[in-house]
N, C-alpha and C. Protein backbone atom coordinates (compact mmCIF):
# COMPACT_ATOMS: atom_id res chain seq x y z
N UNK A 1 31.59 -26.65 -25.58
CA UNK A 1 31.13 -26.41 -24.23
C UNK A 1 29.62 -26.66 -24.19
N UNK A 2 29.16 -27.18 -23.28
CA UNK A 2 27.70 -27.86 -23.06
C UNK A 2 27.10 -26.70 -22.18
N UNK A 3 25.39 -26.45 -22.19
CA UNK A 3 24.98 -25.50 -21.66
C UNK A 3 25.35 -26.03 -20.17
N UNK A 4 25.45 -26.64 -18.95
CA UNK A 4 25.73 -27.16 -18.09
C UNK A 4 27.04 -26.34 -17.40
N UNK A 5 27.78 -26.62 -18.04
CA UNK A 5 29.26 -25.95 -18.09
C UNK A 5 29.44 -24.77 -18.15
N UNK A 6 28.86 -23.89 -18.96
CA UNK A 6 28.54 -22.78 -19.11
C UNK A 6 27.75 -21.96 -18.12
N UNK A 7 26.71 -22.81 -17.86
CA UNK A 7 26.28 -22.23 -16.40
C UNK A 7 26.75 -22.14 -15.39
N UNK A 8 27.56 -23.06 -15.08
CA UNK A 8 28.47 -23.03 -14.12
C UNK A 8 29.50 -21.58 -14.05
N UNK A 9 30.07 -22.11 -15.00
CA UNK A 9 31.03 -20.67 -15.18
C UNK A 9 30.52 -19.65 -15.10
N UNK A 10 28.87 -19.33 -15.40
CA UNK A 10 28.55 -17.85 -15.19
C UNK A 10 28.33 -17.57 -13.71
N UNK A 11 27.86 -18.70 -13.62
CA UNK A 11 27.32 -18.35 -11.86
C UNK A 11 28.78 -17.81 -10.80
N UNK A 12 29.65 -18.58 -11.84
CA UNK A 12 31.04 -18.17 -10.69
C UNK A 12 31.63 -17.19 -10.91
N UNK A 13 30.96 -16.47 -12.20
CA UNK A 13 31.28 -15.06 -12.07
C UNK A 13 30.45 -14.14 -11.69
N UNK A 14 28.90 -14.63 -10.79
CA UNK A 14 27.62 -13.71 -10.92
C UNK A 14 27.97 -13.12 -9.06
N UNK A 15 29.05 -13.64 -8.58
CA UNK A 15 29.74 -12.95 -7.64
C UNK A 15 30.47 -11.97 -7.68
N UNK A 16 30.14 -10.25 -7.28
CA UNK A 16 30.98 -9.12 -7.39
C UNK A 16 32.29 -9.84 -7.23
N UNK A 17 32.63 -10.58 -5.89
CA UNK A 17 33.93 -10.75 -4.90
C UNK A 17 35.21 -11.75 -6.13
N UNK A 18 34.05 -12.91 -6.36
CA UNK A 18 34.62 -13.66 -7.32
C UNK A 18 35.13 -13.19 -8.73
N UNK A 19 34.35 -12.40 -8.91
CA UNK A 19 34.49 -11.51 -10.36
C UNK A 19 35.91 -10.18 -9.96
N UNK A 20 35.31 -10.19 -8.91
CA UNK A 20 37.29 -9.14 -8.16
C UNK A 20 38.54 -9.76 -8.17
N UNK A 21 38.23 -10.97 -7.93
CA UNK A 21 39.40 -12.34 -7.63
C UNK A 21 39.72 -12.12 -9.09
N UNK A 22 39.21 -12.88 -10.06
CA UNK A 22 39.26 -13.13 -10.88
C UNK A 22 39.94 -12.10 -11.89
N UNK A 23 39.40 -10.86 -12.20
CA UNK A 23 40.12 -9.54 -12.61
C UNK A 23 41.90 -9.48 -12.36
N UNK A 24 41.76 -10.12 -11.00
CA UNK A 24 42.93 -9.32 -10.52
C UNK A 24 44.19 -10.59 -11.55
N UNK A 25 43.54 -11.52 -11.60
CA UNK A 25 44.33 -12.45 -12.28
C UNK A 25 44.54 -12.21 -13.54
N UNK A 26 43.47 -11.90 -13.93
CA UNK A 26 43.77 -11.47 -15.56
C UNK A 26 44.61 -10.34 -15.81
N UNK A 27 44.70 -9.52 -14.96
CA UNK A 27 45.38 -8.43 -15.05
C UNK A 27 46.83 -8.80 -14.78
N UNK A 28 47.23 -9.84 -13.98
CA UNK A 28 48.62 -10.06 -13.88
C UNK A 28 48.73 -11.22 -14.96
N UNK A 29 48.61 -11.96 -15.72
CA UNK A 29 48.53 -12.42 -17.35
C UNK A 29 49.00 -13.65 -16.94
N UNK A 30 50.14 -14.09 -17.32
CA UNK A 30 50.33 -15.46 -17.25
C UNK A 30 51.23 -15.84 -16.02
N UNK A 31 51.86 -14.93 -15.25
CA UNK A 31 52.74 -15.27 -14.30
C UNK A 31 51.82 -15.72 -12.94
N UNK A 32 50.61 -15.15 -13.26
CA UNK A 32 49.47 -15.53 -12.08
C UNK A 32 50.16 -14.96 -10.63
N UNK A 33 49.65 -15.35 -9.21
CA UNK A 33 49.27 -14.34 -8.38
C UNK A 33 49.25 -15.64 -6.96
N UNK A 34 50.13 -14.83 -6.32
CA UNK A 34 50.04 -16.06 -4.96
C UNK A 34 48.71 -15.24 -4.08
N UNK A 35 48.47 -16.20 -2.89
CA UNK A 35 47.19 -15.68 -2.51
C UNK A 35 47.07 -14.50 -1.60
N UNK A 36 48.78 -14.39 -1.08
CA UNK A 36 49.03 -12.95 -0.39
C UNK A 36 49.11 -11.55 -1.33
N UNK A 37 49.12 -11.77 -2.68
CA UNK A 37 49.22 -10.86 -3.75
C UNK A 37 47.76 -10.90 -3.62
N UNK A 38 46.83 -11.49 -3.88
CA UNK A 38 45.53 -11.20 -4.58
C UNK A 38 45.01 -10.93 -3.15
N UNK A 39 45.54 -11.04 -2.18
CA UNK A 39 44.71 -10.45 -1.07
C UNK A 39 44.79 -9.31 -1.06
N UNK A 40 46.34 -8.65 -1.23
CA UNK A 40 46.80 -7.60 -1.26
C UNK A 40 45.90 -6.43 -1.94
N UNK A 41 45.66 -7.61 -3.34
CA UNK A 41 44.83 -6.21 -4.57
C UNK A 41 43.72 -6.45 -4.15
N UNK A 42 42.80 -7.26 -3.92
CA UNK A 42 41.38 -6.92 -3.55
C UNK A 42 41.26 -6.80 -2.20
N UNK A 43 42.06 -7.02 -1.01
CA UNK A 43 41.55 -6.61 0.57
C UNK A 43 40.95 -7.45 0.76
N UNK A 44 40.97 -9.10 0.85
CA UNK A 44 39.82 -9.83 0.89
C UNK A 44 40.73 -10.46 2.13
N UNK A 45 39.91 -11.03 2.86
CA UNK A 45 40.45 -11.82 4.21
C UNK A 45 40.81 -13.21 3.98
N UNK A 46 42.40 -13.86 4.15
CA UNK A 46 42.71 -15.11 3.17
C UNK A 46 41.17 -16.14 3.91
N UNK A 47 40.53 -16.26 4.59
CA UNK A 47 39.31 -17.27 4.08
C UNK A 47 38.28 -17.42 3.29
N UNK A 48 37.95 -16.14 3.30
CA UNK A 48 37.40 -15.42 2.09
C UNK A 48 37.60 -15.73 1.07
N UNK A 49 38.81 -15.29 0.92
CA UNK A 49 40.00 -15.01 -0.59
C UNK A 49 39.83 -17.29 -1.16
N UNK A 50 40.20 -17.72 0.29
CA UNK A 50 40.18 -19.13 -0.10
C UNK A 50 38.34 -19.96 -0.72
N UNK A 51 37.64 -18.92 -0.19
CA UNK A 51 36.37 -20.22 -0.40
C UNK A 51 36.15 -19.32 -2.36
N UNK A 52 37.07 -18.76 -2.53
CA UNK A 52 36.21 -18.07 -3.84
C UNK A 52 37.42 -18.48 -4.76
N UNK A 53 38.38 -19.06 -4.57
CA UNK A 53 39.22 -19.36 -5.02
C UNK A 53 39.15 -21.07 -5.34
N UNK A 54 38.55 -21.37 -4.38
CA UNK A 54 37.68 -22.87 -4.93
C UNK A 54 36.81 -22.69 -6.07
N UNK A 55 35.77 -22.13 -5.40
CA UNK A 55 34.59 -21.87 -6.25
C UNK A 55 35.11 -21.33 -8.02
N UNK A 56 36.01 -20.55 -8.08
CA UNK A 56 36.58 -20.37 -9.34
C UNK A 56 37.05 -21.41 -10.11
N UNK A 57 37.95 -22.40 -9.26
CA UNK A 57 38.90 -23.23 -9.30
C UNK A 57 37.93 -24.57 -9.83
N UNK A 58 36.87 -24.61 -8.75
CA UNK A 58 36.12 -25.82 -9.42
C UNK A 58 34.81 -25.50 -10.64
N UNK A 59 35.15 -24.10 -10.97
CA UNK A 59 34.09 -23.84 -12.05
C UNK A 59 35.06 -23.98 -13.85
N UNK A 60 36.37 -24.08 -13.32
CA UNK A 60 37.46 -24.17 -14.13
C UNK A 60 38.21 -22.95 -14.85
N UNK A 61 38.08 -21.89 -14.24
CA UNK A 61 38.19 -20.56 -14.41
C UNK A 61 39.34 -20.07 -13.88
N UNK A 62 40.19 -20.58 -12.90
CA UNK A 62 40.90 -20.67 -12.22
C UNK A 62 42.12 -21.96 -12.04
N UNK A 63 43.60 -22.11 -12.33
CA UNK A 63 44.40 -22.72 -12.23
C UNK A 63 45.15 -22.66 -11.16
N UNK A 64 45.92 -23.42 -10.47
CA UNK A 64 46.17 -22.92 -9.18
C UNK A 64 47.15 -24.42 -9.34
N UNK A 65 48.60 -24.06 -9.00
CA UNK A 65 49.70 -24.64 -8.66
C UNK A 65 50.21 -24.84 -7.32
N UNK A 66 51.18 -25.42 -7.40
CA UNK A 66 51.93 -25.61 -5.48
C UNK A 66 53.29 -25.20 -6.20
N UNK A 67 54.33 -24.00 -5.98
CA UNK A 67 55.35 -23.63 -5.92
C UNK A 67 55.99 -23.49 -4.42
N UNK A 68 56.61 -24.46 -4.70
CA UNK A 68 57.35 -24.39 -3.00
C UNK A 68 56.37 -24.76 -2.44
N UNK A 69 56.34 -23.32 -1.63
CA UNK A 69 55.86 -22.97 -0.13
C UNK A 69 54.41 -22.32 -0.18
N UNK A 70 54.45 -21.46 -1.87
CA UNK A 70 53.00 -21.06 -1.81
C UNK A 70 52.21 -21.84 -3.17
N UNK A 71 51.26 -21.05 -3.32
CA UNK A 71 50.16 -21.71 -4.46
C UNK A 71 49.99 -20.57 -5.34
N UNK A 72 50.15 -20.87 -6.93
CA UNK A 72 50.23 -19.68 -7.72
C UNK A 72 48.64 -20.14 -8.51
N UNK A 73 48.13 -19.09 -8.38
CA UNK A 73 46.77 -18.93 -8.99
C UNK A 73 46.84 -17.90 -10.53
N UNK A 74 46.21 -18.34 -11.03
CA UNK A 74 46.41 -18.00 -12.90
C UNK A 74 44.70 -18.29 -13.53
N UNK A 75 44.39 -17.22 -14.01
CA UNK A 75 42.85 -17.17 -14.91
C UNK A 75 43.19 -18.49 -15.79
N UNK A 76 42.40 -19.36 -15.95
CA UNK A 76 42.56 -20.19 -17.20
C UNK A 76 42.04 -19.42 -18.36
N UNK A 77 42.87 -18.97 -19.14
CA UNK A 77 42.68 -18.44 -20.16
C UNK A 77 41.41 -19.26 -21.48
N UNK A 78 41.87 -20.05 -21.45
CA UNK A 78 40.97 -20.61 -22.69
C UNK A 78 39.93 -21.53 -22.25
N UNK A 79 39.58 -21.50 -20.85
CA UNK A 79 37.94 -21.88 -20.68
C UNK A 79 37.43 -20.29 -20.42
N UNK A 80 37.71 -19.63 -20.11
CA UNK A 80 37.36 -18.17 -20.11
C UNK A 80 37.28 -17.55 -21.87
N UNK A 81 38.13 -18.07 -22.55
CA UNK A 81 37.56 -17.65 -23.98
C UNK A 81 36.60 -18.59 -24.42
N UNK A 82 36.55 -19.89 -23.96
CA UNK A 82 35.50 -21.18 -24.45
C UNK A 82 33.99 -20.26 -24.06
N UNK A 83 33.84 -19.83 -22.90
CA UNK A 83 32.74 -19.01 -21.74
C UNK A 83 32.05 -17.98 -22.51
N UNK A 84 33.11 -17.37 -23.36
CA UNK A 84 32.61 -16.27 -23.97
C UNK A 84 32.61 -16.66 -25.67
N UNK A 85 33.05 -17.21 -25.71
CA UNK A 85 32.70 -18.02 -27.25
C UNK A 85 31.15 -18.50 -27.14
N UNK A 86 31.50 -19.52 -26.17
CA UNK A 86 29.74 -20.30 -25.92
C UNK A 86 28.58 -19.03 -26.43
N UNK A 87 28.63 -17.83 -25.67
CA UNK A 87 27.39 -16.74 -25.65
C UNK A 87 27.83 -15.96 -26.93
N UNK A 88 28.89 -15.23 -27.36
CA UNK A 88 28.48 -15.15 -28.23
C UNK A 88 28.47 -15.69 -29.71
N UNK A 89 28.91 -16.96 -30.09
CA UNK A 89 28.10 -17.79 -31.17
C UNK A 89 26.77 -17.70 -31.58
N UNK A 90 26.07 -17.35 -30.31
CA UNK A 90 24.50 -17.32 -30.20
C UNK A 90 24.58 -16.07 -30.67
N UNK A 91 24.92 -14.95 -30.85
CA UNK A 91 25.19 -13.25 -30.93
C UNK A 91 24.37 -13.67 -32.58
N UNK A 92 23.35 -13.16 -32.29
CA UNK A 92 22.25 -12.40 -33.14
C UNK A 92 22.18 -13.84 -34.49
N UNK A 93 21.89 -14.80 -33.68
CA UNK A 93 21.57 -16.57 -34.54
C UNK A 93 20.74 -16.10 -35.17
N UNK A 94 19.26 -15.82 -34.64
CA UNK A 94 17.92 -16.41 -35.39
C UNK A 94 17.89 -15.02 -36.56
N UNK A 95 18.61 -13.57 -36.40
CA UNK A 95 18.81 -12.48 -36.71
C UNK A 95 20.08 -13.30 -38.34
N UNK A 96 20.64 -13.55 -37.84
CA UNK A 96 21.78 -14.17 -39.12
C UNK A 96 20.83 -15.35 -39.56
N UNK A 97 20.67 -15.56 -38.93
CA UNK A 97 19.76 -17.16 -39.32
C UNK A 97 19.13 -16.87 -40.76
N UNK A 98 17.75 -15.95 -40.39
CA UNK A 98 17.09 -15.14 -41.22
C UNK A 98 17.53 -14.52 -42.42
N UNK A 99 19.12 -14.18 -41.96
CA UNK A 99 19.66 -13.53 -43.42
C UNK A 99 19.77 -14.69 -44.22
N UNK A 100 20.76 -15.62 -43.58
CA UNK A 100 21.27 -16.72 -44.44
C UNK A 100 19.74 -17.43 -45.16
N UNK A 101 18.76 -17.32 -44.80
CA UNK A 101 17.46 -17.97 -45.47
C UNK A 101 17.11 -17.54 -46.47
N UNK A 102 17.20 -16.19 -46.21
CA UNK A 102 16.66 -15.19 -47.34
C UNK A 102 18.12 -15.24 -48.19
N UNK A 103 18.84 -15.52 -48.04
CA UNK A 103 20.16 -15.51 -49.18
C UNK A 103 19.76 -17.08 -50.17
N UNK A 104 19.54 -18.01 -49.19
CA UNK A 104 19.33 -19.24 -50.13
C UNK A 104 17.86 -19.35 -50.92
N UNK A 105 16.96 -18.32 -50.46
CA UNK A 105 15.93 -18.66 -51.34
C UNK A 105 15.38 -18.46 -53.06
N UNK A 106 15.19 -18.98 -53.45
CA UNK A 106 14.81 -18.52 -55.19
C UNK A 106 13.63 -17.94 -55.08
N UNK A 107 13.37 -16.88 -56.13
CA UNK A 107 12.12 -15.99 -56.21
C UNK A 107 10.68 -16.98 -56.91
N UNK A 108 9.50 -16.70 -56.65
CA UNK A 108 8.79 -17.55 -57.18
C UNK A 108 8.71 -16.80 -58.68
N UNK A 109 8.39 -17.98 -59.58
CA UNK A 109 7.87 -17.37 -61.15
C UNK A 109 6.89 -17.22 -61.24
């Protein structure tokens, strides 16, 4: 994942509303959530519910099918673990960094 990408994805979660959307998906796991369900759990008004459901959708955070008659929405699971992989890889670098230096160095004579 490129820093680019990553930004993206945070910003589309730096929305309470979007970050509500989003919850509610993870919480229903892989069967995902039509948009009268996720209105249901967060109270959001379906235009609402629709412009944040893009915004998820085009940050890639969000999967979203055509069944029938409705549209089943589902967390993408593994750009959401890519998201949180990206930050913490970085989890305490220059801190490990430092160890691993001091592990390879020889003492002077």
């Amino acid at each position: 994942m490129e820093l680019e990408e990553a930004a993206q994805g945070f910003a589309a979660l730096g929305s309470e509303a979007r970050l509500q959307v989003l919850l509610a998906l993870v919480r229903a796991g892989g069967k995902g959530l039509t948009v009268g369900d996720i209105q249901s759990r967060t109270g959001m008004a379906a235009s609402t519910l629709a412009h944040h459901l893009r915004f998820l959708s085009s940050a890639g955070l969000v999967l979203q099918e055509k069944d029938g008659r409705s549209v089943i929405s589902r967390a993408a699971y593994d750009h959401l673990e890519s998201l949180a992989g990206y930050l913490l890889k970085e989890c305490c670098a220059e801190e490990n960094g430092a160890a691993a230096d001091a592990e390879t160095e020889t003492p002077n004579d």
